[in-house]
C-alpha atoms as a PDB file:
ATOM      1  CA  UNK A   1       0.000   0.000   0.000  1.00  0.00           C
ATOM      2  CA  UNK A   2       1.191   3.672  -1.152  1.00  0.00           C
ATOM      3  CA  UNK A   3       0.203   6.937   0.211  1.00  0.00           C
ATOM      4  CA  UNK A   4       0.618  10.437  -1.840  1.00  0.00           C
ATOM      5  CA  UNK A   5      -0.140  12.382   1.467  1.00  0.00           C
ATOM      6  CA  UNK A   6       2.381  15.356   2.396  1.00  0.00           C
ATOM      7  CA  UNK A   7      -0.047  16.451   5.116  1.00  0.00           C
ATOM      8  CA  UNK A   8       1.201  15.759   8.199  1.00  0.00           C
ATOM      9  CA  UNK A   9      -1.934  15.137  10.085  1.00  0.00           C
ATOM     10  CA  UNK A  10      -3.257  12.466   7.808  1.00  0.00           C
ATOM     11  CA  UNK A  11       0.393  10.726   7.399  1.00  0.00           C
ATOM     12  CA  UNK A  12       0.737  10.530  11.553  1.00  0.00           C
ATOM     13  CA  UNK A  13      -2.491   8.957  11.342  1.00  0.00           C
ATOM     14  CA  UNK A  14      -2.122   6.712   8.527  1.00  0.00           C
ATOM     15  CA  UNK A  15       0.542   5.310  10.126  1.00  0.00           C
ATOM     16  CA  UNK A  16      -0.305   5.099  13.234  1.00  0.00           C
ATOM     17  CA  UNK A  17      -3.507   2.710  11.948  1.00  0.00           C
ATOM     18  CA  UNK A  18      -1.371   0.785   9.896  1.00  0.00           C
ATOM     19  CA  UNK A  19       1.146  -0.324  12.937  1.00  0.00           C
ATOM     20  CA  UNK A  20      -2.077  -0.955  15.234  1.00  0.00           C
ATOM     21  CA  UNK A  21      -3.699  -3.473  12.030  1.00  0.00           C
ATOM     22  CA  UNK A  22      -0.058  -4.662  10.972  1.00  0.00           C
ATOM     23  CA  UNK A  23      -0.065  -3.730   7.500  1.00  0.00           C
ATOM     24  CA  UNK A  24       2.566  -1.645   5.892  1.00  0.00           C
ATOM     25  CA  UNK A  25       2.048   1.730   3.852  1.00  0.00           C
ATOM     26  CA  UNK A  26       5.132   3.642   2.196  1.00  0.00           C
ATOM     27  CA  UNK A  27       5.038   7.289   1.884  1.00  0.00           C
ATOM     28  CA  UNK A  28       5.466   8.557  -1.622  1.00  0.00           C
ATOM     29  CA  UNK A  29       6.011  11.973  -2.675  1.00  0.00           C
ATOM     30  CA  UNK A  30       5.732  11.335  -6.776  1.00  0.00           C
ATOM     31  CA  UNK A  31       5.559   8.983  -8.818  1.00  0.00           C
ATOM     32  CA  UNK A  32       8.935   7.854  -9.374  1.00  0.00           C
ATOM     33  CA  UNK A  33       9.207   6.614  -5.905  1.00  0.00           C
ATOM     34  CA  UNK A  34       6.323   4.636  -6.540  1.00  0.00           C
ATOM     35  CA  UNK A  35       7.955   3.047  -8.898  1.00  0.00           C
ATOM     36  CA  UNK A  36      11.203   2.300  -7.635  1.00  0.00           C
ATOM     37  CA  UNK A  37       9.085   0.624  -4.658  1.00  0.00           C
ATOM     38  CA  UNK A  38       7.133  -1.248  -7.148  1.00  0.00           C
ATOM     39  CA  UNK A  39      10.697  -2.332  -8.588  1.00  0.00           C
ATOM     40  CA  UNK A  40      12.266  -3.109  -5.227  1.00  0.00           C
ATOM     41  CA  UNK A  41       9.076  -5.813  -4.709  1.00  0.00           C
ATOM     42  CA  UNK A  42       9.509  -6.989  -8.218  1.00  0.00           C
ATOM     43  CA  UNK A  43       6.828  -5.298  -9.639  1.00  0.00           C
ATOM     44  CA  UNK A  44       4.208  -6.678  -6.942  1.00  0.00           C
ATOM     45  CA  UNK A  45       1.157  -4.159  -7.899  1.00  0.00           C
ATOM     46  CA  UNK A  46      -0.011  -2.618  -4.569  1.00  0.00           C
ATOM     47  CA  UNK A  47      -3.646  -3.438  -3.275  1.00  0.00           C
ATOM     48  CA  UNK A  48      -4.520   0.223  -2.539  1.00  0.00           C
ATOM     49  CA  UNK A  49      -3.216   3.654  -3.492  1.00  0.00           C
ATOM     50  CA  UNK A  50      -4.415   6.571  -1.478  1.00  0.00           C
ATOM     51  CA  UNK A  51      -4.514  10.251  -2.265  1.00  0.00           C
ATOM     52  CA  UNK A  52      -4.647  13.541  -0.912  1.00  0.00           C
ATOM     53  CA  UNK A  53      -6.691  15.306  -3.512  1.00  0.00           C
ATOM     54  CA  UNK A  54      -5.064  18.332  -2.287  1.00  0.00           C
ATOM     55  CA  UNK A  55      -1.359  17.374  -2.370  1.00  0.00           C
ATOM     56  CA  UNK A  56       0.255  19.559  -5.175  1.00  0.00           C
ATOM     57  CA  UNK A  57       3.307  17.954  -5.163  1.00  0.00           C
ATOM     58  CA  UNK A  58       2.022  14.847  -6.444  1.00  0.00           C
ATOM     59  CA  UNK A  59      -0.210  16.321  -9.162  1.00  0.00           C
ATOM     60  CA  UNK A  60      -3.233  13.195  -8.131  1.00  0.00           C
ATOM     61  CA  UNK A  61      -5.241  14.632 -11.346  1.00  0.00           C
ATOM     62  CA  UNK A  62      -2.366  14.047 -13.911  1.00  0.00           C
ATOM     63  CA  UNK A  63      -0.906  10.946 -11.923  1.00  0.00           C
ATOM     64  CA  UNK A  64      -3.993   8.729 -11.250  1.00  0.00           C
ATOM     65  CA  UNK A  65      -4.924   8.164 -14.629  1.00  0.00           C
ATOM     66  CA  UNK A  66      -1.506   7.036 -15.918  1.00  0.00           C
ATOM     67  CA  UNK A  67      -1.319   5.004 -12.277  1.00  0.00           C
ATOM     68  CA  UNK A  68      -5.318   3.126 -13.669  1.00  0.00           C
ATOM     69  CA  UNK A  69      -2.957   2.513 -17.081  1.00  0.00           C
ATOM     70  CA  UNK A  70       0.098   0.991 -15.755  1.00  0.00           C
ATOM     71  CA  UNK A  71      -1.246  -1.039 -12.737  1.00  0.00           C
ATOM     72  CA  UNK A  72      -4.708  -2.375 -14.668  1.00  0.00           C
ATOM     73  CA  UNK A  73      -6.977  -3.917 -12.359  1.00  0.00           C
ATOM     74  CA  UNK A  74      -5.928  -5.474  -8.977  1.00  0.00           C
ATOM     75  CA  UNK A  75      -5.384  -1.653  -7.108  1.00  0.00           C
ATOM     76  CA  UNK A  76      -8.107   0.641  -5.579  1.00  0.00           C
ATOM     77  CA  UNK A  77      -7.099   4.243  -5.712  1.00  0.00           C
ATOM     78  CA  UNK A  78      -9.281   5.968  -2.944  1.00  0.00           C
ATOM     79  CA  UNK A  79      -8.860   9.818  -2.392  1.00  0.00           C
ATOM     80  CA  UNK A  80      -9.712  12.168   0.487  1.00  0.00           C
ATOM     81  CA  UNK A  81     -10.449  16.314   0.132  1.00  0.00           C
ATOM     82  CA  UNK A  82     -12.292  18.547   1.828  1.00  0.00           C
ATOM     83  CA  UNK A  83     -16.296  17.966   2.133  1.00  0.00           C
ATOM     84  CA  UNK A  84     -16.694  21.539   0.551  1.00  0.00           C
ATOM     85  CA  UNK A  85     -14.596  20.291  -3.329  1.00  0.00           C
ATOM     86  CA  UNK A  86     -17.050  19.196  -5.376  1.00  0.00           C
ATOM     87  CA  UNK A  87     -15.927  19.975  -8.270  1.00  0.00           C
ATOM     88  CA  UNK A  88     -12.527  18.211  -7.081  1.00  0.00           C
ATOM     89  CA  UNK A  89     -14.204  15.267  -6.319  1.00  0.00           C
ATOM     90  CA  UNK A  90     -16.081  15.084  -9.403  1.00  0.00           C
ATOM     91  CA  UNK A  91     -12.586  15.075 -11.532  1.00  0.00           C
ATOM     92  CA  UNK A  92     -11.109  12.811  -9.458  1.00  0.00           C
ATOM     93  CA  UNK A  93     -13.568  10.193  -9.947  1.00  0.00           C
ATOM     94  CA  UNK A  94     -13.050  11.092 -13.978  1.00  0.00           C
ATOM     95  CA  UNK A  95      -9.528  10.223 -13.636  1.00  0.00           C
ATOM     96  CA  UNK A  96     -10.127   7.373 -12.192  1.00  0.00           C
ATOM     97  CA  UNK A  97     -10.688   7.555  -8.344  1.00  0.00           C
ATOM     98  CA  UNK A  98     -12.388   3.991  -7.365  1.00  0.00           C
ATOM     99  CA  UNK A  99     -13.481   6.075  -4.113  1.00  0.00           C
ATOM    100  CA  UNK A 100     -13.557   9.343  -3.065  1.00  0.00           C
ATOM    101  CA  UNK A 101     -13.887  10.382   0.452  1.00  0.00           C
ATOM    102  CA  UNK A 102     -14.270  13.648   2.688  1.00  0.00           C
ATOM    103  CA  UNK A 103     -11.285  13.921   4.664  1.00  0.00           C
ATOM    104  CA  UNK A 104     -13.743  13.577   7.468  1.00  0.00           C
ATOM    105  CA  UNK A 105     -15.387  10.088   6.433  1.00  0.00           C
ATOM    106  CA  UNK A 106     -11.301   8.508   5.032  1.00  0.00           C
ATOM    107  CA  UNK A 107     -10.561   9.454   9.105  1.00  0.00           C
ATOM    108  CA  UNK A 108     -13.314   7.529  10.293  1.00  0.00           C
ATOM    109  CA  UNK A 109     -12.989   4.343   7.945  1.00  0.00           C
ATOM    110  CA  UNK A 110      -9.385   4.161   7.500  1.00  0.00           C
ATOM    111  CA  UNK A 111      -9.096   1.244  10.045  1.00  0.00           C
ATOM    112  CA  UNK A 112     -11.889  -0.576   7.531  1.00  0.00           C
ATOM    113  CA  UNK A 113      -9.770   0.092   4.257  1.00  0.00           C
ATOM    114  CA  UNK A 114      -6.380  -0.757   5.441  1.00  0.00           C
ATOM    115  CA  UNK A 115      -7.484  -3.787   6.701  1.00  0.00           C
ATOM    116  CA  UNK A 116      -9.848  -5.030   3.761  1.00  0.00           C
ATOM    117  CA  UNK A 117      -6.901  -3.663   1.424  1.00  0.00           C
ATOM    118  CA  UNK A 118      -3.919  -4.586   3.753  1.00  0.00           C
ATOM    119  CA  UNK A 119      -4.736  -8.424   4.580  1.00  0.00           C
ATOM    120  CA  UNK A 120      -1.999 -10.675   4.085  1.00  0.00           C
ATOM    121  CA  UNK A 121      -2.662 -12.813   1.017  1.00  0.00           C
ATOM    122  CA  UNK A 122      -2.141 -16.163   1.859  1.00  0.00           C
ATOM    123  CA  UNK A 123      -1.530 -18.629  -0.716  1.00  0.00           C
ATOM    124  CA  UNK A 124      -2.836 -22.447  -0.655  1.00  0.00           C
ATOM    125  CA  UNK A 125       0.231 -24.709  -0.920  1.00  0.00           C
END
């Protein structure tokens, strides 16, 4: 699991749910260190992308729709913004967005989507 999150807020608390559930999420700040994770686990596609709709530095409008393109099926791509960006959260679901949430309702079910999204996959053998 990736995060594009710069705000600090939101990247204390991401983290702080993923220890607590066990999963791990790496930080990313664009999308070249996406992809050198991505090339460090052998090109393992992650289960779940998340996005601050508001994080400049990672341009979420340009990058999610080459992210759909590269990584196909397999990863959700849920964003947060502020209740009040329609028009935001409109776009982003054009792009590509599988869900976009108010930064209000991502705090409150972030436990939920880390752990659907973060389960360890175990394979029959």
């Amino acid at each position: 699991m990736f995060a594009f999150v710069d705000d600090l807020f939101f990247q204390a608390k991401i983290q702080e749910t993923a220890r607590k559930l066990n999963v791990k999420v790496e930080f990313c700040k664009a999308e070249k260190d996406l992809l050198d994770h991505m090339k460090q686990n052998g090109e393992e596609k992650p289960s779940l992308i998340i996005f601050d709709m508001n994080n400049v530095n990672a341009k979420p409008l340009t990058l999610i729709p080459k992210l759909k393109t590269k990584l196909k099926k397999g990863t959700s791509i849920i964003g947060f913004l502020s209740h009040v960006q329609g028009d935001l959260k409109q776009k982003a679901h054009e792009v590509g967005c599988d869900m976009v949430l108010p930064r209000s309702a991502f705090s409150q079910n972030l436990p939920q989507l880390l752990r659907r999204h973060g389960a360890p996959e175990e394979t029959a053998g």
